[in-house]
Protein backbone atom coordinates (compact mmCIF):
# COMPACT_ATOMS: atom_id res chain seq x y z
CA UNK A 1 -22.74 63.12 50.08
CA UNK A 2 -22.19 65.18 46.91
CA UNK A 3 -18.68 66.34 45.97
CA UNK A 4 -18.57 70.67 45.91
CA UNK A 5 -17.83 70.30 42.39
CA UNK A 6 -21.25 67.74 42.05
CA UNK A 7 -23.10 70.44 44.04
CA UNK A 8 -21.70 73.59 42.23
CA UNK A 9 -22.98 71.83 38.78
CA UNK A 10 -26.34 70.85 40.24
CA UNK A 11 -26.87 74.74 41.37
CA UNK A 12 -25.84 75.89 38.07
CA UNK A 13 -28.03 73.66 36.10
CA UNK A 14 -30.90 74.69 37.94
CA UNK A 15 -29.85 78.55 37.98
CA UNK A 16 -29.66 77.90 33.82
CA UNK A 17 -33.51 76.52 33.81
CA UNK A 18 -34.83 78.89 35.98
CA UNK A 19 -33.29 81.80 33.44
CA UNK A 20 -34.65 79.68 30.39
CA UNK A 21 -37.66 79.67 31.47
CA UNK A 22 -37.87 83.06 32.86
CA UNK A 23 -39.66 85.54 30.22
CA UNK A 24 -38.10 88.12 28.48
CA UNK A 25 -37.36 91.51 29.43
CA UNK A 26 -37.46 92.95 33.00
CA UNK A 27 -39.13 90.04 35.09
CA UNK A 28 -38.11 87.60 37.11
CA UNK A 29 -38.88 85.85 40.78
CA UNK A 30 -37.10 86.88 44.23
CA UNK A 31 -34.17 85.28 43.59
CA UNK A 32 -33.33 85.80 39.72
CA UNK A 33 -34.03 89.38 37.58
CA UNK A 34 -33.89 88.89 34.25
CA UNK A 35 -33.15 93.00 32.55
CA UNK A 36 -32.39 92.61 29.26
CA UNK A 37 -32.73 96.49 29.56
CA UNK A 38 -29.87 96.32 31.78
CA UNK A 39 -27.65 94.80 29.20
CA UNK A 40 -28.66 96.93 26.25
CA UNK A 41 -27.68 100.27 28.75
CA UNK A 42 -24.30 99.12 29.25
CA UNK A 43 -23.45 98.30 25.58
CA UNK A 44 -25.12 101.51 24.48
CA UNK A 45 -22.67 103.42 27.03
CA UNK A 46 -19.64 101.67 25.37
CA UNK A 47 -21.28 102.69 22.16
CA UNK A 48 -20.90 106.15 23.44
CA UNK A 49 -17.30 105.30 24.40
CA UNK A 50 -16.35 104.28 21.33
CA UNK A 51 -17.53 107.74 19.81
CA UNK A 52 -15.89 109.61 21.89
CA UNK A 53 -12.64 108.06 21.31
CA UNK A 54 -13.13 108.61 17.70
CA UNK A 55 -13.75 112.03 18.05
CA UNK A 56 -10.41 112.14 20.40
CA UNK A 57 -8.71 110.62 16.90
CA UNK A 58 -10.57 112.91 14.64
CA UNK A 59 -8.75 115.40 16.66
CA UNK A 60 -5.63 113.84 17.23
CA UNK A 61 -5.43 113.22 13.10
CA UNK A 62 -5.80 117.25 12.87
CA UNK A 63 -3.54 118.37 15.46
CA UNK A 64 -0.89 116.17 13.41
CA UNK A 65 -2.09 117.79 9.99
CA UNK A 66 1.00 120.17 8.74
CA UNK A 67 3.99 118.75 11.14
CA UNK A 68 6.82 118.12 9.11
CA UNK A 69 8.81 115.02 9.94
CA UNK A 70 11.76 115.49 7.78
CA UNK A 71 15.22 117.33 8.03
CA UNK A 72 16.63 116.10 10.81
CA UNK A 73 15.07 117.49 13.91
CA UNK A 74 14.82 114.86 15.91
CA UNK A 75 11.84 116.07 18.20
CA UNK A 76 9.45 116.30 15.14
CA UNK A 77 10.60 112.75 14.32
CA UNK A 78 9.99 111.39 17.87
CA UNK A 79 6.32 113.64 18.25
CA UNK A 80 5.65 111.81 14.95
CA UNK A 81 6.11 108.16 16.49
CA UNK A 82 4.24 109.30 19.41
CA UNK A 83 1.45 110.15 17.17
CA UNK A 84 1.50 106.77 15.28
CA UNK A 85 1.53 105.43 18.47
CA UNK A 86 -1.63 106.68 19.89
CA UNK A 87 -3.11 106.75 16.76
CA UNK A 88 -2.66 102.90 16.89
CA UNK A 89 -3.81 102.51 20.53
CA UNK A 90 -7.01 104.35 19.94
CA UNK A 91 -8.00 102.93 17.18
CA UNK A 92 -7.93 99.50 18.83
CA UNK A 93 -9.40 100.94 21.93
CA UNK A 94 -12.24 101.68 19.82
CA UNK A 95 -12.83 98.26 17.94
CA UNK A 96 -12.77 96.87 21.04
CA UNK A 97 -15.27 99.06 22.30
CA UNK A 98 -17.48 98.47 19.19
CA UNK A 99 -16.64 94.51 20.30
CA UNK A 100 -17.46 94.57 23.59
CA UNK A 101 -20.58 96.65 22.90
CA UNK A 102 -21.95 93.79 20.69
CA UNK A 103 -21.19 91.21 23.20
CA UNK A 104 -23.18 93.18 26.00
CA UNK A 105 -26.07 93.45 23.66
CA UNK A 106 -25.91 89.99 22.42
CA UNK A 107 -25.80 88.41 26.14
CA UNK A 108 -28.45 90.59 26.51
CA UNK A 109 -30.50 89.25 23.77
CA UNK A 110 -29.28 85.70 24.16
CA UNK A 111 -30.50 85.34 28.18
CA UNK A 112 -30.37 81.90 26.88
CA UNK A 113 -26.83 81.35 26.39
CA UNK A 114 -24.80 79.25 29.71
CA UNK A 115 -22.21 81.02 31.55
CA UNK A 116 -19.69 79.32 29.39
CA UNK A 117 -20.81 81.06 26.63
CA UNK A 118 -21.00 84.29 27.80
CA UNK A 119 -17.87 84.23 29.19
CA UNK A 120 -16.13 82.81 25.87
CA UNK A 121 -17.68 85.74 24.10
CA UNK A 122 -15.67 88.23 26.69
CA UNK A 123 -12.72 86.00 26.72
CA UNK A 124 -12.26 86.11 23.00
CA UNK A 125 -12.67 89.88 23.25
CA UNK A 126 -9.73 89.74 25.89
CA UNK A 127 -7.16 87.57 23.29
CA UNK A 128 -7.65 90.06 20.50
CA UNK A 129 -7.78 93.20 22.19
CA UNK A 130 -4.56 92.36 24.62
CA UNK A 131 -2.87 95.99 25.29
CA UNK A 132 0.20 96.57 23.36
CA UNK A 133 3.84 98.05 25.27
CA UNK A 134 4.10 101.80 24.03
CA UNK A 135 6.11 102.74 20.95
CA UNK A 136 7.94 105.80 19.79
CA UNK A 137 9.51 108.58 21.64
CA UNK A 138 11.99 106.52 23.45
CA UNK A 139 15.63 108.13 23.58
CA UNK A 140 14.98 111.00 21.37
């Protein structure tokens, strides 16, 4: 008798050539759908993501435009590190939509890649895009 972790490798092995040999595009038998369709949807929404968060900057950057930090008044000086601050967090939170949309079109295109691989492409997404604690604003 075969160990779980014998028969969970066995299953996956033959999952992996039934999607290698599968054709490309939107095929597949009862039991695995291959939509590379699918994949290319779902990074082109993040796409769209990603441009709407730079137009949220765009006008972030020119509600900012004319705000004068200086002289002392210390709510001008705090609105300004809140402004750095999201400034900062959407600009990440676009790269990492611009990431994460190439890694949803690439596992689309790559149908041949293993799990692992897949899931190192998100996981390395994860490490560099790891949310940040909020700065500026505090105690002012």
């Amino acid at each position: 008798m075969a160990s779980f972790g014998e028969e969970w490798a066995q299953l996956k092995r033959d999952a992996t050539m039934r999607l290698a040999s599968a054709p490309q595009g939107d095929v597949g038998t009862a039991d695995v759908k291959v939509s590379q369709t699918a994949w290319a949807a779902a990074g082109r929404a993040v796409g769209e993501l990603a441009g709407d968060v730079k137009k949220a900057l765009s006008s972030l950057d020119q509600g900012q435009q004319g705000l004068a930090t200086g002289g002392g008044v210390d709510s001008a000086a705090a609105q300004s590190d809140v402004y750095q601050s999201w400034k900062t967090y959407l600009d990440r939170v676009a790269g990492r939509c611009a990431k994460l949309q190439g890694g949803l079109e690439r596992a689309g295109n790559d149908l041949f890649l293993t799990d692992k691989g897949i899931k190192g492409i998100f996981d390395e997404l994860g490490k560099q895009y790891e949310d940040t604690p909020g700065v500026g604003g505090q105690g002012r």
